[in-house]
C-alpha atoms as a PDB file:
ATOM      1  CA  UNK A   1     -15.886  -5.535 -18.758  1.00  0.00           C
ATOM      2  CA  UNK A   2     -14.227  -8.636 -19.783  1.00  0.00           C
ATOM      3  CA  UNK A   3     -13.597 -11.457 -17.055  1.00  0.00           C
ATOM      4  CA  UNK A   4      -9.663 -11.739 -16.948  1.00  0.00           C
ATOM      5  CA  UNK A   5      -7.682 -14.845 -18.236  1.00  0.00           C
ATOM      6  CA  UNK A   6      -6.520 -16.797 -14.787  1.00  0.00           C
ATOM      7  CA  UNK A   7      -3.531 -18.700 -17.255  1.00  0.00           C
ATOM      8  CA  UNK A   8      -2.805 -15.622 -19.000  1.00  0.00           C
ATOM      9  CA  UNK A   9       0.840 -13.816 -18.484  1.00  0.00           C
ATOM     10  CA  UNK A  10      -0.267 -10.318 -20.202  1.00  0.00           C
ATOM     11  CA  UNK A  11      -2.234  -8.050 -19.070  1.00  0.00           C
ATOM     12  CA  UNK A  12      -3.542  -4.663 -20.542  1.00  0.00           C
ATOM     13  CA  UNK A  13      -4.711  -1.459 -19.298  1.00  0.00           C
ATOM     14  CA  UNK A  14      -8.528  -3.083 -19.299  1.00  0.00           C
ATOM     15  CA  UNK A  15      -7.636  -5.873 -17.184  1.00  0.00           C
ATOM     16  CA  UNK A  16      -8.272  -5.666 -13.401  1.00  0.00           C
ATOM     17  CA  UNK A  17      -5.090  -4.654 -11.820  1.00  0.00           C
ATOM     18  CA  UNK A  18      -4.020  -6.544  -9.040  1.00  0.00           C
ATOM     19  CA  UNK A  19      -5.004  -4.894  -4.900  1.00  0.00           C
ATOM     20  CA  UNK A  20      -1.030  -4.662  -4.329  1.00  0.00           C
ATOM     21  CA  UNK A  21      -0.859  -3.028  -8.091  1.00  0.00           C
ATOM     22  CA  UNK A  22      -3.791  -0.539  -6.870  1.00  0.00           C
ATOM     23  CA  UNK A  23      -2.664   0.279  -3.820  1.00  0.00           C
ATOM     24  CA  UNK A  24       0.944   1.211  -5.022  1.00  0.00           C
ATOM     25  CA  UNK A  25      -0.566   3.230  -7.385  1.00  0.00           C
ATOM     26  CA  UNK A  26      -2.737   5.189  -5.153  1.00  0.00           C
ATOM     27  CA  UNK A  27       0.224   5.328  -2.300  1.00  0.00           C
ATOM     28  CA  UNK A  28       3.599   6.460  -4.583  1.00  0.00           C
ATOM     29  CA  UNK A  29       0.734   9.426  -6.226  1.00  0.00           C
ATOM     30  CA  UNK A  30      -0.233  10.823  -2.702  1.00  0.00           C
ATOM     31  CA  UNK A  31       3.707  11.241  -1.866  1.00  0.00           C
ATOM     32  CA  UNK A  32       3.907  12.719  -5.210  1.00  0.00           C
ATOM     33  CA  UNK A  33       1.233  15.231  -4.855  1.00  0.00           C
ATOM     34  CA  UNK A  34       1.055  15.507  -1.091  1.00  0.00           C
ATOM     35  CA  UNK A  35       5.330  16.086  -0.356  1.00  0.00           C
ATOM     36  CA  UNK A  36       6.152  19.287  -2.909  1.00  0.00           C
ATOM     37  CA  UNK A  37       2.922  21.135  -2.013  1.00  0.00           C
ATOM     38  CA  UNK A  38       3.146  20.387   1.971  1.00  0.00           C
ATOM     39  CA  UNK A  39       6.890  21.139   1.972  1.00  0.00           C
ATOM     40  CA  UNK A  40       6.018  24.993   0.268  1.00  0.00           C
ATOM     41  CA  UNK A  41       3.712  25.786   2.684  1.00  0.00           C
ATOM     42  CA  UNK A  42       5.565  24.250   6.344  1.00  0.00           C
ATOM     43  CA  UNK A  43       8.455  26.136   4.386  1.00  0.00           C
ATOM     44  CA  UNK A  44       6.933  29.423   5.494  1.00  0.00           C
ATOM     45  CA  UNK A  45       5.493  30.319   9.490  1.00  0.00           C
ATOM     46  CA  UNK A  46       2.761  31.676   8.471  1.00  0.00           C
ATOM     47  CA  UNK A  47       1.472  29.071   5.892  1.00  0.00           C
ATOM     48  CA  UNK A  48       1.555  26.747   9.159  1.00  0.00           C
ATOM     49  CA  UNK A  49      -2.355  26.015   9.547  1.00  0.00           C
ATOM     50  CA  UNK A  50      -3.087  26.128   6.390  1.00  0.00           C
ATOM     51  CA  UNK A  51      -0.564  22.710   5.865  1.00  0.00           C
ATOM     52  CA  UNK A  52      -2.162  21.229   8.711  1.00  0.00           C
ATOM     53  CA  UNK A  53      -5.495  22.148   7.716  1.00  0.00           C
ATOM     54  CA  UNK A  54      -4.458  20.678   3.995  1.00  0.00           C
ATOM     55  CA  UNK A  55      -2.308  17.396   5.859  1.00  0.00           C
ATOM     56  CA  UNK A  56      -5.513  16.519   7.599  1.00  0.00           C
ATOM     57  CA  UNK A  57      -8.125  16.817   5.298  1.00  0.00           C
ATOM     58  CA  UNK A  58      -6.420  15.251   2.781  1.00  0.00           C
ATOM     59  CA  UNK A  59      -5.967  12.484   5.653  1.00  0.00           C
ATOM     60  CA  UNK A  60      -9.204  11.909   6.207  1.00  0.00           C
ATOM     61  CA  UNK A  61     -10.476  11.433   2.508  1.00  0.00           C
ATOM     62  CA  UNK A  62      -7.884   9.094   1.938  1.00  0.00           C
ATOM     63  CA  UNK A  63      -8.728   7.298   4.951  1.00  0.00           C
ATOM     64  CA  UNK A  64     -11.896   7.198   4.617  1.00  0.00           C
ATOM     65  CA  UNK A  65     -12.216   5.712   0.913  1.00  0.00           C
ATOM     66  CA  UNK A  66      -9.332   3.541   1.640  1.00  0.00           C
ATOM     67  CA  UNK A  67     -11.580   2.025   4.560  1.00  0.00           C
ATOM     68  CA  UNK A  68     -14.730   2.069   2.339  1.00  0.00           C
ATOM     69  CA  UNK A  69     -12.626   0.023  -0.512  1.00  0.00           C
ATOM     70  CA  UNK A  70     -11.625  -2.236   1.824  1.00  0.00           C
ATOM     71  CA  UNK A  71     -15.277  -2.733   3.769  1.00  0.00           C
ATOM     72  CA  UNK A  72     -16.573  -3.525  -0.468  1.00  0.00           C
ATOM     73  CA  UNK A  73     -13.750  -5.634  -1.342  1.00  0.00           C
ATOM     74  CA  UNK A  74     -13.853  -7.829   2.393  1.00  0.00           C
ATOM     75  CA  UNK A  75     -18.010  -7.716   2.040  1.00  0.00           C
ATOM     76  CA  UNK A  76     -17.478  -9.044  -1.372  1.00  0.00           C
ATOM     77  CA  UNK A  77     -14.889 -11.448  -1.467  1.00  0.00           C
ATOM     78  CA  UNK A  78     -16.729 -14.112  -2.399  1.00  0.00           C
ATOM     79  CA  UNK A  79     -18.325 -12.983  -5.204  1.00  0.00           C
ATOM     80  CA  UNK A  80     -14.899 -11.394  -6.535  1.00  0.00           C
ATOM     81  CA  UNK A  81     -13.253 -14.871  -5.894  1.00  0.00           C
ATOM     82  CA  UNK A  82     -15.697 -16.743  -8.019  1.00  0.00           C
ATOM     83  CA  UNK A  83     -15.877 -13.892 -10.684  1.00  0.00           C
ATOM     84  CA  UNK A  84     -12.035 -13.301 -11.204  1.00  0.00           C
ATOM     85  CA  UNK A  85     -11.105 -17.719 -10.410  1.00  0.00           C
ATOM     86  CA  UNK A  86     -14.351 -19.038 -11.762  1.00  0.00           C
ATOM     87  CA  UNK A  87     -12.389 -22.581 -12.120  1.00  0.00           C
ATOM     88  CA  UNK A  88     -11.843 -22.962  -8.220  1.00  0.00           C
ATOM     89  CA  UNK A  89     -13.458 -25.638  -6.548  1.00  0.00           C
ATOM     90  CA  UNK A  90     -15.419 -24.774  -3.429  1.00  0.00           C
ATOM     91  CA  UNK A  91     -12.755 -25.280  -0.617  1.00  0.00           C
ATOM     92  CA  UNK A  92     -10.028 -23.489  -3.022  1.00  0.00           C
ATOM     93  CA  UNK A  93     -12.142 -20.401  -3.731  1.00  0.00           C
ATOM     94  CA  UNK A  94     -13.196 -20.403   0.200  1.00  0.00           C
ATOM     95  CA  UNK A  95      -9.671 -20.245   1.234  1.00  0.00           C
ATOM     96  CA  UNK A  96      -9.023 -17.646  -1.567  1.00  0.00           C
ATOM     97  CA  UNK A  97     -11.786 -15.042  -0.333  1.00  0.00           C
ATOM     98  CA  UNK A  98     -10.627 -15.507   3.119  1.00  0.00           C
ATOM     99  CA  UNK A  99      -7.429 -14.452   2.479  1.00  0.00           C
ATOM    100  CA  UNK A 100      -8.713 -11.656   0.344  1.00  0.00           C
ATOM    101  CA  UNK A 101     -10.544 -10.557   3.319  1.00  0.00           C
ATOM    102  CA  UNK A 102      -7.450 -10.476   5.513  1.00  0.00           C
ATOM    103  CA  UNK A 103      -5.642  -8.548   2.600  1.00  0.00           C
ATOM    104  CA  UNK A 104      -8.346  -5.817   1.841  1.00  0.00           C
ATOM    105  CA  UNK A 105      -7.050  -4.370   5.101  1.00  0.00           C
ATOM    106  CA  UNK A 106      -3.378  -4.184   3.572  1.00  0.00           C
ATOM    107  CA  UNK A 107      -5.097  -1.374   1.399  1.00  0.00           C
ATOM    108  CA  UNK A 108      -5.950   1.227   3.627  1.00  0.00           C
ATOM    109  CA  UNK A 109      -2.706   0.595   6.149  1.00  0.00           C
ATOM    110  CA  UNK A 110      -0.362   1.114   3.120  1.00  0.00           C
ATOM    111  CA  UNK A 111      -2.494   4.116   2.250  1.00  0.00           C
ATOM    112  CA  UNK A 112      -2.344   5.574   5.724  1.00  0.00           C
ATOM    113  CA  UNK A 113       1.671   5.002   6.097  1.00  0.00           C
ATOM    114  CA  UNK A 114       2.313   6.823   2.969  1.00  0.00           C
ATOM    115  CA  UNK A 115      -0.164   9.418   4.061  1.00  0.00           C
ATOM    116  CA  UNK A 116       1.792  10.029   7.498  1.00  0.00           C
ATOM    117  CA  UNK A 117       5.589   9.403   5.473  1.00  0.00           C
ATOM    118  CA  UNK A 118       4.261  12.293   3.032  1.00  0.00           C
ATOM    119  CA  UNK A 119       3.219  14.670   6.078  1.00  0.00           C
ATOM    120  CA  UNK A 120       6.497  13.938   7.942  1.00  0.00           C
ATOM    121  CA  UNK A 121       9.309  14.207   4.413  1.00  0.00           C
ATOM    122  CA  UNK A 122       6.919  17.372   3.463  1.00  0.00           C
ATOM    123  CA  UNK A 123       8.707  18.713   6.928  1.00  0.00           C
ATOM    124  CA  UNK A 124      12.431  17.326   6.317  1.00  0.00           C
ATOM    125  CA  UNK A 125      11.349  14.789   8.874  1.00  0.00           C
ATOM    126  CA  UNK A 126      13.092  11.580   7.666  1.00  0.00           C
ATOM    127  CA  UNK A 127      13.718   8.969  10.458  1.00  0.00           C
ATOM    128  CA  UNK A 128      10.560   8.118  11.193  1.00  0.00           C
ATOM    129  CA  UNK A 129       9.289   7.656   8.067  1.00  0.00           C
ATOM    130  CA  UNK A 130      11.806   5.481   7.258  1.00  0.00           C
ATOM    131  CA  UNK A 131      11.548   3.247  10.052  1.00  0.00           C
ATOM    132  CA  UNK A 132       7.384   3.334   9.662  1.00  0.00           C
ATOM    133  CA  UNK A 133       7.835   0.603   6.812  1.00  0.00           C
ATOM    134  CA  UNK A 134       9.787  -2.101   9.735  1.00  0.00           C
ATOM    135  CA  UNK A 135       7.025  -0.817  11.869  1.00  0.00           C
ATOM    136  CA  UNK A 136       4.211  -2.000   9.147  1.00  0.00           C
ATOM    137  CA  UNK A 137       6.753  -5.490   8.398  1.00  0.00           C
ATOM    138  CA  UNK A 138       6.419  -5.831  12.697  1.00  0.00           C
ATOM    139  CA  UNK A 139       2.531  -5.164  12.248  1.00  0.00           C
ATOM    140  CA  UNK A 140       2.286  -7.727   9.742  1.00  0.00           C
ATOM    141  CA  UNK A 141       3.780 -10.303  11.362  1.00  0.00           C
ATOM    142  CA  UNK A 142       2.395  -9.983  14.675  1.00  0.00           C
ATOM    143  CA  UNK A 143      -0.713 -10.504  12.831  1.00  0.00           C
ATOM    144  CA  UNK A 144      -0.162 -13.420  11.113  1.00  0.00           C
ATOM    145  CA  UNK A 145       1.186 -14.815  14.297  1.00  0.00           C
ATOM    146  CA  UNK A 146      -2.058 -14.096  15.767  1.00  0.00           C
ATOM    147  CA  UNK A 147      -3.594 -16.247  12.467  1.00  0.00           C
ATOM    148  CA  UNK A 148      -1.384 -18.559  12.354  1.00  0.00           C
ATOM    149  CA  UNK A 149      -4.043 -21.342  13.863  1.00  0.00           C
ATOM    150  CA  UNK A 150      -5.537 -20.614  10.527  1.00  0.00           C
ATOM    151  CA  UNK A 151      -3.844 -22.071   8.382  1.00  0.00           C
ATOM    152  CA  UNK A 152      -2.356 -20.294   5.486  1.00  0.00           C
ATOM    153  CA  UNK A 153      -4.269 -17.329   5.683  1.00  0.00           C
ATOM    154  CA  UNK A 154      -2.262 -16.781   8.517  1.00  0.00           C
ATOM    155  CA  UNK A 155       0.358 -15.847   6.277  1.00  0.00           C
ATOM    156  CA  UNK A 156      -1.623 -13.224   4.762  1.00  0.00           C
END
């Protein structure tokens, strides 16, 4: 694997994709896959437990490897820092995996949210999803609030 061009403005299907890139990949599929195949079987009483049983377990593993990508990234910030901005002085590329730590745990949230808005369109259940994503803005801020003696990983 090549390291990625910092300067450069193109990108190809070997380069490292951004977390935000990732993470809207991963989240927009699960809706895809999760919505027609949950909203055939709530369709029908009797295929009730077998959506939640499907709803939940597909819950959990996305949970769980969302949480275990964001544990390696945030464990290994520094060393993705220096590998991807090899050019950054100390303090730059300190501040740069600290914020990377704070936004690892963007990745699993997002995942989670699309998770429960896939579960909840799947049974014509539209409100609440829709008012999940000012929920997740509110979360957001509330935590950078919290940061906000940080610095600008605050802002994160």
């Amino acid at each position: 694997m090549t390291r990625p061009d910092p300067t450069s403005t193109t990108t190809s299907s070997r380069t490292t994709t951004t977390e935000g890139t990732d993470m809207t990949i991963v989240t927009v599929s699960l809706g895809y896959v999760l919505i027609p195949i949950l909203s055939s079987k709530f369709a029908h009483e009797e295929k009730q437990k077998e959506a939640w049983s499907l709803a939940a377990a597909s819950g959990l593993w996305v949970t769980l490897f969302s949480l275990a990508l964001a544990a390696c990234l945030a464990g290994t910030a520094d060393h993705v820092v220096a590998y991807i901005y090899p050019g950054f002085d100390t303090k730059t590329s300190k501040l740069t995996a600290e914020l990377l730590v704070l936004l690892a745990w963007q990745f699993p949230l997002g995942t989670v949210v699309s998770w429960m808005q896939s579960v909840l369109n799947s049974q014509h259940r539209f409100l609440l999803p829709a008012s999940v994503a000012a929920l997740g803005a509110l979360i957001n801020l509330i935590c950078a609030y919290q940061w906000i003696e940080r610095g600008i990983a605050g802002y994160a």
